[in-house]
PDB file of N, CA and C in Angstrom:
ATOM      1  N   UNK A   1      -5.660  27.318  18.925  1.00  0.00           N
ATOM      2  CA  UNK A   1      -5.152  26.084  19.494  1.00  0.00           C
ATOM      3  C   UNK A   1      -5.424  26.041  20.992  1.00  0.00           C
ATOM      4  N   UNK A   2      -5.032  26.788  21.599  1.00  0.00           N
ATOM      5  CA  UNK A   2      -5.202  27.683  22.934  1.00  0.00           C
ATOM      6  C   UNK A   2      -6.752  26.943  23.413  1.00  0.00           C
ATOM      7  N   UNK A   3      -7.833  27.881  22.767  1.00  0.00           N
ATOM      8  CA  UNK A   3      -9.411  27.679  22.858  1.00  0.00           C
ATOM      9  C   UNK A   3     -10.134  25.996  22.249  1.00  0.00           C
ATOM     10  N   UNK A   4      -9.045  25.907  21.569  1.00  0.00           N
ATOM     11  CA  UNK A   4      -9.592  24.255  21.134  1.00  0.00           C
ATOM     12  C   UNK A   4      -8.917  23.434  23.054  1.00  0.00           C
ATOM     13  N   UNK A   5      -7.569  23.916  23.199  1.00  0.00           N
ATOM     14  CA  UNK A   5      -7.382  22.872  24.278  1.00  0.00           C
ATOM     15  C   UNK A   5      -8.216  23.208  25.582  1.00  0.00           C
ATOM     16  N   UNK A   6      -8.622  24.606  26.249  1.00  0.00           N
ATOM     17  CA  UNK A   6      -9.136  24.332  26.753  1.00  0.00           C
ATOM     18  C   UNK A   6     -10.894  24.113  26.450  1.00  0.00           C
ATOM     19  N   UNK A   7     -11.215  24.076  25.511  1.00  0.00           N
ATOM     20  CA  UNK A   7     -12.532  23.115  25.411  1.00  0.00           C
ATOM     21  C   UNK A   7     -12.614  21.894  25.459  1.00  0.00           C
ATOM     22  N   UNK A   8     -11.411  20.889  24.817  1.00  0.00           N
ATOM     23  CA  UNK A   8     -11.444  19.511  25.462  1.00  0.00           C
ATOM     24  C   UNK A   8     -10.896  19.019  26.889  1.00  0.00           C
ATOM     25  N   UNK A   9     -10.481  20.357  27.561  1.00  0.00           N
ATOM     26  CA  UNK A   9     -10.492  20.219  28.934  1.00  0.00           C
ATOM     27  C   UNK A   9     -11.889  20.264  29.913  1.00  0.00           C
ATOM     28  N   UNK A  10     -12.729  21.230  29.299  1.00  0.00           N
ATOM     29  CA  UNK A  10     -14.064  21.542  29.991  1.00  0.00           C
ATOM     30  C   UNK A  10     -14.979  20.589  29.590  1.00  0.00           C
ATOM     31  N   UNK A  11     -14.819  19.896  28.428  1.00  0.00           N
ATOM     32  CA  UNK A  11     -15.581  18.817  28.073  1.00  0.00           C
ATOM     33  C   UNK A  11     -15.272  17.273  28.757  1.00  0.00           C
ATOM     34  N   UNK A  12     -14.005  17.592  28.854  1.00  0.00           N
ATOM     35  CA  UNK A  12     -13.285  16.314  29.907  1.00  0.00           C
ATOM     36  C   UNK A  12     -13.800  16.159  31.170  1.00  0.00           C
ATOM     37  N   UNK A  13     -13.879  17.223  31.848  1.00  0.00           N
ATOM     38  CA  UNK A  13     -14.536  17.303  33.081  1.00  0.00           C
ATOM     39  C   UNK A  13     -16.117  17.011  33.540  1.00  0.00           C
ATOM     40  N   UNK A  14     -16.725  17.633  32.200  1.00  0.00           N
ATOM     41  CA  UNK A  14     -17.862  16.720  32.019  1.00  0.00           C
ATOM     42  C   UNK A  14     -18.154  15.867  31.994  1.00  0.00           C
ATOM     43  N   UNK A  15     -17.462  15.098  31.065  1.00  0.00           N
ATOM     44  CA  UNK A  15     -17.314  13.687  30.851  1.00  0.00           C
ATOM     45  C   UNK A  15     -17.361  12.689  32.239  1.00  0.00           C
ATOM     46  N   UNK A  16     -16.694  13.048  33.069  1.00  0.00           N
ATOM     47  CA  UNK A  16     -16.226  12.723  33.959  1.00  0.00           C
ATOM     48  C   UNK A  16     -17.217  12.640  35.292  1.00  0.00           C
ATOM     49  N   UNK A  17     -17.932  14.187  35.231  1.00  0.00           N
ATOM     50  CA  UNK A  17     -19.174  14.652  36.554  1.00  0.00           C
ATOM     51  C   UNK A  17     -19.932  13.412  36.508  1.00  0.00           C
ATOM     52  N   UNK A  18     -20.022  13.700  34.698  1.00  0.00           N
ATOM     53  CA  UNK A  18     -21.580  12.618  34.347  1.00  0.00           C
ATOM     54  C   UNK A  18     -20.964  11.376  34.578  1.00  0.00           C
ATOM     55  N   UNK A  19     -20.429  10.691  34.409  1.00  0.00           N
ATOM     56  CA  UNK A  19     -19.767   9.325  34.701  1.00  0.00           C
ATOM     57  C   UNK A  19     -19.959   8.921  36.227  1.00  0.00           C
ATOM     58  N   UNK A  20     -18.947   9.970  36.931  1.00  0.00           N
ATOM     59  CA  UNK A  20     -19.192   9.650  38.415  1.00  0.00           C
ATOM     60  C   UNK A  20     -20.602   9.784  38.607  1.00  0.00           C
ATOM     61  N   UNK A  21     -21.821  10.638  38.338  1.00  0.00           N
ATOM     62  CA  UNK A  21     -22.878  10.727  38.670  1.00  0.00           C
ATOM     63  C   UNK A  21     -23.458   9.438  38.220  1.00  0.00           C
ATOM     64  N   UNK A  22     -23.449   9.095  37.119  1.00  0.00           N
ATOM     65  CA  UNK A  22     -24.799   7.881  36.553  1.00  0.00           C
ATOM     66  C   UNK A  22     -23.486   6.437  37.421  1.00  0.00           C
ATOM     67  N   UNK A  23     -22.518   6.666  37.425  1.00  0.00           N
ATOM     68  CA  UNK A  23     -22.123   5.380  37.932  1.00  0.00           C
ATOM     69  C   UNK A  23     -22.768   4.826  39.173  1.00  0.00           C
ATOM     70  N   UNK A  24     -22.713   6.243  40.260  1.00  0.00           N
ATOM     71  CA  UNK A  24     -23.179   5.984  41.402  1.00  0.00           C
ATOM     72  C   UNK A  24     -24.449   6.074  41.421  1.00  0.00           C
ATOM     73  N   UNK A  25     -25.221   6.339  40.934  1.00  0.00           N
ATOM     74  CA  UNK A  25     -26.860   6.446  40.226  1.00  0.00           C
ATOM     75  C   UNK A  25     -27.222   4.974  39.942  1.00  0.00           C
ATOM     76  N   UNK A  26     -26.602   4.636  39.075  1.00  0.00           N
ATOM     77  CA  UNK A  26     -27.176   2.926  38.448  1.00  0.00           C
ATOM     78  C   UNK A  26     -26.704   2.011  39.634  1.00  0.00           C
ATOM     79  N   UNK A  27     -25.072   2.128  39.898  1.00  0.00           N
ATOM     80  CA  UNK A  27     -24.326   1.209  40.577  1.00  0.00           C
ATOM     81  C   UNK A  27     -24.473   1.029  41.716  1.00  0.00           C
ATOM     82  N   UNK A  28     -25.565   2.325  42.617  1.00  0.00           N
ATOM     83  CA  UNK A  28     -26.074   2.482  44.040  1.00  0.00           C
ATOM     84  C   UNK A  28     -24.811   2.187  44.539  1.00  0.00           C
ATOM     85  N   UNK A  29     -23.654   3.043  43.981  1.00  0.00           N
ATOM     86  CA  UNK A  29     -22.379   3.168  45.177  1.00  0.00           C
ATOM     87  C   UNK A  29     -22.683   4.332  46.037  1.00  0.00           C
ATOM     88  N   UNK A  30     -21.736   4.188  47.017  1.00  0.00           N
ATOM     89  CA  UNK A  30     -22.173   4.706  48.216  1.00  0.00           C
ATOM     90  C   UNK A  30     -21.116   6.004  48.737  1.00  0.00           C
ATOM     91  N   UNK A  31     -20.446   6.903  47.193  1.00  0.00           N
ATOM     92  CA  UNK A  31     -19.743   7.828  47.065  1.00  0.00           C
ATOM     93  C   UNK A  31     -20.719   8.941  46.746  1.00  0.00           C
ATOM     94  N   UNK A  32     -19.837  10.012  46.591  1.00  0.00           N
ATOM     95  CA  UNK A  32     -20.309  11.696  45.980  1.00  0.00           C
ATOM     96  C   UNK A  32     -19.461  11.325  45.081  1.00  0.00           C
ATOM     97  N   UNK A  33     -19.914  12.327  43.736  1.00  0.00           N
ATOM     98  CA  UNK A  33     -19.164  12.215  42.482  1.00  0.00           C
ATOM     99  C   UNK A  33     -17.396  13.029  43.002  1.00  0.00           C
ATOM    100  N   UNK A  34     -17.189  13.865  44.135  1.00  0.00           N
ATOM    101  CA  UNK A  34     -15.639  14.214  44.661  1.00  0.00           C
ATOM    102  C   UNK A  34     -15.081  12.595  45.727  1.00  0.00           C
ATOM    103  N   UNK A  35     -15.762  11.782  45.624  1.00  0.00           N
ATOM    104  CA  UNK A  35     -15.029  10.916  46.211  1.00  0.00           C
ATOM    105  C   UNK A  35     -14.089  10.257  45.552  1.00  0.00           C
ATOM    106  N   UNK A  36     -14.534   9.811  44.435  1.00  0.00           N
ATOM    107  CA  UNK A  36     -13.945   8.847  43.497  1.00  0.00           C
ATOM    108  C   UNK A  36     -12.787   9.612  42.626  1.00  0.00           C
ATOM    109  N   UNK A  37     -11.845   9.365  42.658  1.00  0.00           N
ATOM    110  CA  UNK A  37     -10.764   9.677  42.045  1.00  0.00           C
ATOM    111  C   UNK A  37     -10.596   9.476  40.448  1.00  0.00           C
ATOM    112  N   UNK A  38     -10.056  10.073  39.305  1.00  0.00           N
ATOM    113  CA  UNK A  38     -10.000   9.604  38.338  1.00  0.00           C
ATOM    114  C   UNK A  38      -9.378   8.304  37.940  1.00  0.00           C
ATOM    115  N   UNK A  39      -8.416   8.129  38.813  1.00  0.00           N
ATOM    116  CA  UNK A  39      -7.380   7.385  38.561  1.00  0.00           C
ATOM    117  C   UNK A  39      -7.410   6.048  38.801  1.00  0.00           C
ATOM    118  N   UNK A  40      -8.650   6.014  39.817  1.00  0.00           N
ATOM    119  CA  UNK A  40      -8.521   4.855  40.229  1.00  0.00           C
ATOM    120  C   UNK A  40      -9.321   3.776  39.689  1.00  0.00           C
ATOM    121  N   UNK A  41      -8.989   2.379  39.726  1.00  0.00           N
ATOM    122  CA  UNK A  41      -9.084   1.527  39.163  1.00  0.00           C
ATOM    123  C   UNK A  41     -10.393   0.924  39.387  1.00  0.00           C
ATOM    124  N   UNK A  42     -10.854   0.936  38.217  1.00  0.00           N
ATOM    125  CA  UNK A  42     -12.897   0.770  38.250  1.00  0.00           C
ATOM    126  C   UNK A  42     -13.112  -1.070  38.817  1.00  0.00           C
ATOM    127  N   UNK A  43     -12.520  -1.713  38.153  1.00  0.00           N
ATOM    128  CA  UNK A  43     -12.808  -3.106  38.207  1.00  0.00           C
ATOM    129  C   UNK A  43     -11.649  -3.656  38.960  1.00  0.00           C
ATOM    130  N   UNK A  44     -12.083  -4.869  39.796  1.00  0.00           N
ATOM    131  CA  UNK A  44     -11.025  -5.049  40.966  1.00  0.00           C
ATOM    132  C   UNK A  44     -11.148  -4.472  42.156  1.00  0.00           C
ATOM    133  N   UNK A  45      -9.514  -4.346  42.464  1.00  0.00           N
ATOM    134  CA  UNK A  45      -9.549  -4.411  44.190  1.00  0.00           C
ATOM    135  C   UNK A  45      -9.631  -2.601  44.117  1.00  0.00           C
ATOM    136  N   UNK A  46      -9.492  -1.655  43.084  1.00  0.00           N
ATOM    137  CA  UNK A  46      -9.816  -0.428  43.534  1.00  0.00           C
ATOM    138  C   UNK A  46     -11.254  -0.120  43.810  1.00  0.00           C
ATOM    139  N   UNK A  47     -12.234  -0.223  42.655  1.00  0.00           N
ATOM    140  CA  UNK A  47     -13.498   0.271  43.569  1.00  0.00           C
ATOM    141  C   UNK A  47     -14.285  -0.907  43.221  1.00  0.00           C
ATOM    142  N   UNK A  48     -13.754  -2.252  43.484  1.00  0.00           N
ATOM    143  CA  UNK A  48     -14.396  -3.442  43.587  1.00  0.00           C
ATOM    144  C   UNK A  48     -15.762  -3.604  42.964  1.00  0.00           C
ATOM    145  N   UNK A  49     -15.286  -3.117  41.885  1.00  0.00           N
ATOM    146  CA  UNK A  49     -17.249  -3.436  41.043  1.00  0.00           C
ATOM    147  C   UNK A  49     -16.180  -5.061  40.302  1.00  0.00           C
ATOM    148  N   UNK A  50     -17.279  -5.475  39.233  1.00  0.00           N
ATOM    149  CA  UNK A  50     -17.291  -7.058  39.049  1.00  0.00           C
ATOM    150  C   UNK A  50     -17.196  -6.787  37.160  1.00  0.00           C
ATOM    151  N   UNK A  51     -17.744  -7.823  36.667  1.00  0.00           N
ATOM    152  CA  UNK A  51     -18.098  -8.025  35.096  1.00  0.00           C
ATOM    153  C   UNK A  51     -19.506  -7.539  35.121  1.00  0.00           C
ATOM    154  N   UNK A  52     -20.329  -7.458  35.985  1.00  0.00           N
ATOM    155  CA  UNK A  52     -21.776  -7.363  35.930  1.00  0.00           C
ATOM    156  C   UNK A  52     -21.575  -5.476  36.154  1.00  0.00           C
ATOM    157  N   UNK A  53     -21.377  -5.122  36.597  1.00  0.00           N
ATOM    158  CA  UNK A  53     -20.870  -3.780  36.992  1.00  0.00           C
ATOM    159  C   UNK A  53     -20.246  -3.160  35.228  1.00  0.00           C
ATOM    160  N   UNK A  54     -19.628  -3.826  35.033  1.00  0.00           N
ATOM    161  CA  UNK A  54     -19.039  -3.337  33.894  1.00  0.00           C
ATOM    162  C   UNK A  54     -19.787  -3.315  32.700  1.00  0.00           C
ATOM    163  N   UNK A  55     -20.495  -4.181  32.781  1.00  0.00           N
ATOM    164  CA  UNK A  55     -22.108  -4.018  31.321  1.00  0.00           C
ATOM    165  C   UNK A  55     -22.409  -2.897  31.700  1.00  0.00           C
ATOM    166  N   UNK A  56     -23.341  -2.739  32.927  1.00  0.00           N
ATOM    167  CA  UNK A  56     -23.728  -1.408  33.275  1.00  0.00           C
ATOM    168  C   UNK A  56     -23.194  -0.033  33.048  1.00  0.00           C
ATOM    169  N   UNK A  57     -21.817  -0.237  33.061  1.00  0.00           N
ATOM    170  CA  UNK A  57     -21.065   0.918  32.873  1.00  0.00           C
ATOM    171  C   UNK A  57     -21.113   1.301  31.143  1.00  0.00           C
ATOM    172  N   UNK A  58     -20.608   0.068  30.178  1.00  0.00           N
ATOM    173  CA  UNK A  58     -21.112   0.608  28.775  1.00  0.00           C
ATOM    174  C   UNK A  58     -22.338   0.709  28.714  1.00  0.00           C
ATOM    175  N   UNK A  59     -23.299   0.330  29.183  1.00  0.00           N
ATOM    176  CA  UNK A  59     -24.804   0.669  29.183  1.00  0.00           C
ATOM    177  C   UNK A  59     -24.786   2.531  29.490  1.00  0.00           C
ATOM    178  N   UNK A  60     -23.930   2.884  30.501  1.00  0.00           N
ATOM    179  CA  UNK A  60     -24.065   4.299  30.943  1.00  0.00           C
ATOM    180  C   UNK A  60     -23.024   4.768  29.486  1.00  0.00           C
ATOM    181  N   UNK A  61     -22.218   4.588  29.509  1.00  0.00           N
ATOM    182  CA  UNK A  61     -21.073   5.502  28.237  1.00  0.00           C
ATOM    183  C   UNK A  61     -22.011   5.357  26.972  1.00  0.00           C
ATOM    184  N   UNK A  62     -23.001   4.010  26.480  1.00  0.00           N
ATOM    185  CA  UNK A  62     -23.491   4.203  25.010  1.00  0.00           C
ATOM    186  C   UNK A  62     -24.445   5.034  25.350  1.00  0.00           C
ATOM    187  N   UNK A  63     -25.380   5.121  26.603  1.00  0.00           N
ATOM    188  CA  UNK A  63     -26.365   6.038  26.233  1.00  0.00           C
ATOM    189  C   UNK A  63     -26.124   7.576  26.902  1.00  0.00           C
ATOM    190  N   UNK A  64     -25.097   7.589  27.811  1.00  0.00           N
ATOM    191  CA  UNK A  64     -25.085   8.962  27.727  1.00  0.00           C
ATOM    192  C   UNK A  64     -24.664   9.850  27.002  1.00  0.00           C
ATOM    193  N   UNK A  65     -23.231   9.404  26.028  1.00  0.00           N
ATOM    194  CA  UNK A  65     -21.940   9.665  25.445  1.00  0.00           C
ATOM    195  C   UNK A  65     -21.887   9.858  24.050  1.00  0.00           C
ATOM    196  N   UNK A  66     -23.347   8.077  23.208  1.00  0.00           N
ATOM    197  CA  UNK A  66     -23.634   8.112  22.100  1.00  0.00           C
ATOM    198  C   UNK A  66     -22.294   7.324  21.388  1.00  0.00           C
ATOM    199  N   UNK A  67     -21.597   6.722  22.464  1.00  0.00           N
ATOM    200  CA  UNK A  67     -20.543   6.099  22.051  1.00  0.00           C
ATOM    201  C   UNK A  67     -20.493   4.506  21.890  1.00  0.00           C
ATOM    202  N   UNK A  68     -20.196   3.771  21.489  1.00  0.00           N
ATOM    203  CA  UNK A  68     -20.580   2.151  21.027  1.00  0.00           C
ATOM    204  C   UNK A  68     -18.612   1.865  21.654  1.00  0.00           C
ATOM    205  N   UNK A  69     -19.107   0.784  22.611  1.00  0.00           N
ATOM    206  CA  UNK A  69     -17.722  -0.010  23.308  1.00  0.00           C
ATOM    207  C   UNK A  69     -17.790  -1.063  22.625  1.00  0.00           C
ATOM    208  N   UNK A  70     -16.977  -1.420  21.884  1.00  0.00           N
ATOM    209  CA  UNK A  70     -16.959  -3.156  21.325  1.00  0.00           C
ATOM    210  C   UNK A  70     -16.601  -4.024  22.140  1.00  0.00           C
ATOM    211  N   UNK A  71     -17.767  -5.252  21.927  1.00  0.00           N
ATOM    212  CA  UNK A  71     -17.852  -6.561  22.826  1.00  0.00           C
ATOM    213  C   UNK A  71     -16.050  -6.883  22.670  1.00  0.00           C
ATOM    214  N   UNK A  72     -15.715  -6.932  24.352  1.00  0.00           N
ATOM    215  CA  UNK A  72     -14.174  -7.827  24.394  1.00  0.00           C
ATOM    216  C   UNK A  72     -13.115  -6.461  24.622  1.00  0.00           C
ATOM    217  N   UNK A  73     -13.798  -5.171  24.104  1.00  0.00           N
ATOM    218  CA  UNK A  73     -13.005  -3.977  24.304  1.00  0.00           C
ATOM    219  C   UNK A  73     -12.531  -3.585  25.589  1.00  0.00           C
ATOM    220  N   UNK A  74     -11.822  -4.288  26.700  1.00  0.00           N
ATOM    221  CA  UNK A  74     -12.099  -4.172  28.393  1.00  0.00           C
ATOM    222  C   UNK A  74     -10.989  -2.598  28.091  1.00  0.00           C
ATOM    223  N   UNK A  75     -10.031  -1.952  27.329  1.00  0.00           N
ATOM    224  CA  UNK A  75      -9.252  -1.016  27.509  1.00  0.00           C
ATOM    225  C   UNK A  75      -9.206   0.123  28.128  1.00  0.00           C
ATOM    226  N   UNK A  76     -11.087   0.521  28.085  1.00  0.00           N
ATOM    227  CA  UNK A  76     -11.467   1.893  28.086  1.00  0.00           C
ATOM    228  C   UNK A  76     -11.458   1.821  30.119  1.00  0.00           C
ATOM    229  N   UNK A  77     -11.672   0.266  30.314  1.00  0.00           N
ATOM    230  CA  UNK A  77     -12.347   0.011  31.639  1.00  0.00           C
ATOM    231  C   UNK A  77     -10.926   0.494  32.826  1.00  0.00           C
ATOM    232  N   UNK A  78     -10.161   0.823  32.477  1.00  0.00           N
ATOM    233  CA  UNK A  78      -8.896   0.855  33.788  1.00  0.00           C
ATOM    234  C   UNK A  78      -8.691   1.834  34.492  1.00  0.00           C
ATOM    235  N   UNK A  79      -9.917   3.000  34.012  1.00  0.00           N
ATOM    236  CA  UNK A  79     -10.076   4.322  35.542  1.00  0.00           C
ATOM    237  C   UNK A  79     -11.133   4.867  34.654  1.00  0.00           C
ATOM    238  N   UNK A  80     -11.256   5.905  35.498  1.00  0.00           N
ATOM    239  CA  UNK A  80     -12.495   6.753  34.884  1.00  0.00           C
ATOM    240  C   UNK A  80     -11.387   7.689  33.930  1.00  0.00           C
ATOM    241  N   UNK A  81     -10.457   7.978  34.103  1.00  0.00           N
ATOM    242  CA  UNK A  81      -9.678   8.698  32.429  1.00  0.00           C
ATOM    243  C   UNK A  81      -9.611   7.854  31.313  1.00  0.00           C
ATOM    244  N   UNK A  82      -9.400   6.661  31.779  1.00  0.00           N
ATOM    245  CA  UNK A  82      -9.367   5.948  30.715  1.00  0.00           C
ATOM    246  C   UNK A  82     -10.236   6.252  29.498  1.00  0.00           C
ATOM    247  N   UNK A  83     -11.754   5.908  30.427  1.00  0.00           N
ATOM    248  CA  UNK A  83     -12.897   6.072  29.898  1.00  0.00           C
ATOM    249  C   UNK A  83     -13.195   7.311  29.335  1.00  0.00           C
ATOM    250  N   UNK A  84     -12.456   8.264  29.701  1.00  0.00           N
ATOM    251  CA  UNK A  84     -12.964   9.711  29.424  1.00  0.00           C
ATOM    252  C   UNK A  84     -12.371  10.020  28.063  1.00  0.00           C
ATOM    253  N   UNK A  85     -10.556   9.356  28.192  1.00  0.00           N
ATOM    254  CA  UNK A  85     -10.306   9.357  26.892  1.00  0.00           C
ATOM    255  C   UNK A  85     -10.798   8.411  25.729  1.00  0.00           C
ATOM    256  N   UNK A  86     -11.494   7.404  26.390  1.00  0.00           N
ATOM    257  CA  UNK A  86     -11.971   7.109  24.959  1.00  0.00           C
ATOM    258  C   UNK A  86     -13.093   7.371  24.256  1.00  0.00           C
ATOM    259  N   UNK A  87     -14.096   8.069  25.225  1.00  0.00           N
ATOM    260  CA  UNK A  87     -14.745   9.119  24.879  1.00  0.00           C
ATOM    261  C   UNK A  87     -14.837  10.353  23.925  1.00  0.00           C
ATOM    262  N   UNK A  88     -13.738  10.788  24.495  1.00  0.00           N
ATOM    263  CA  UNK A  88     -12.887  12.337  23.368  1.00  0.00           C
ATOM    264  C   UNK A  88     -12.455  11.750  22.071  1.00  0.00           C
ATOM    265  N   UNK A  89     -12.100  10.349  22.351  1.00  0.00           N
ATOM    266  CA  UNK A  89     -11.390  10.023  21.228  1.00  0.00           C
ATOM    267  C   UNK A  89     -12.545   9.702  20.392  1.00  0.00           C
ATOM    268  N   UNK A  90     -13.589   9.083  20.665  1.00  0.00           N
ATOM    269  CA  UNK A  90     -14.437   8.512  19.511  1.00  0.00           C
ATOM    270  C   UNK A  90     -15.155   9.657  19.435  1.00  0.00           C
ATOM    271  N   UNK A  91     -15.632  10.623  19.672  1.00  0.00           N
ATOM    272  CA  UNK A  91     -15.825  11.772  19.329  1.00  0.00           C
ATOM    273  C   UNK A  91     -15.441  12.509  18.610  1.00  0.00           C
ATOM    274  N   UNK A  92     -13.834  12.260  18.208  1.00  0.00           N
ATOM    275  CA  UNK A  92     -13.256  13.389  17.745  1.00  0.00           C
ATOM    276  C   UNK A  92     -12.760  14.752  18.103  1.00  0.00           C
ATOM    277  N   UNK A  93     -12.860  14.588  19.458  1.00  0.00           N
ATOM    278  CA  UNK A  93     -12.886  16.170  20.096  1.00  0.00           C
ATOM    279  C   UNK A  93     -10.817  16.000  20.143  1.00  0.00           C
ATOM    280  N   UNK A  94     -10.175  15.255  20.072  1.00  0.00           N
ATOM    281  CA  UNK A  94      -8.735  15.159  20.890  1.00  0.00           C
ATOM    282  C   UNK A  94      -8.473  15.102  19.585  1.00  0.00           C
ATOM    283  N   UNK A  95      -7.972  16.297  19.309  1.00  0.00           N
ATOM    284  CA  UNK A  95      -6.965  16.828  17.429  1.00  0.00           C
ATOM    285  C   UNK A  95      -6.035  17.329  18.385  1.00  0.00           C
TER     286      UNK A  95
END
């Protein structure tokens, strides 16, 4: 149980490098992947990306992740954990 939790911890963190990396990669933001906080709020007044920003972003989660966001699904969008958990989750990795 132990070795299962911390593997969906080390996989979490992954999740996460790669996210901050291809975000600021595609999105030409103007952070390091330690700038951006998990927590904070992707769309809006936290890191002021738009709706156009946000295609891009399931564009980055289906092809890096292998994960499919359904059109209208905005849930996953409210931080980068968000996203991370819904990641683990459609994966299956979070038993």
């Amino acid at each position: 149980m132990k070795a299962q939790r911390e593997t969906v911890i080390e996989e979490r963190k992954a999740i996460l490098l790669k996210l901050k990396e291809e975000m600021i990669k595609k999105l030409d933001l103007p952070y390091k992947p330690d700038d951006i906080h998990e927590d904070i709020s992707i769309l809006g007044a936290g890191m002021g990306l738009d709706s156009l920003d946000a295609i891009e972003i399931v564009m980055i989660v289906e092809s890096c992740f292998n994960v499919k966001i359904e059109d209208g699904n905005t849930a996953p969008f409210r931080s980068l954990n968000t996203i991370a958990d819904y990641v683990i989750q459609q994966k299956g990795m979070a038993k």
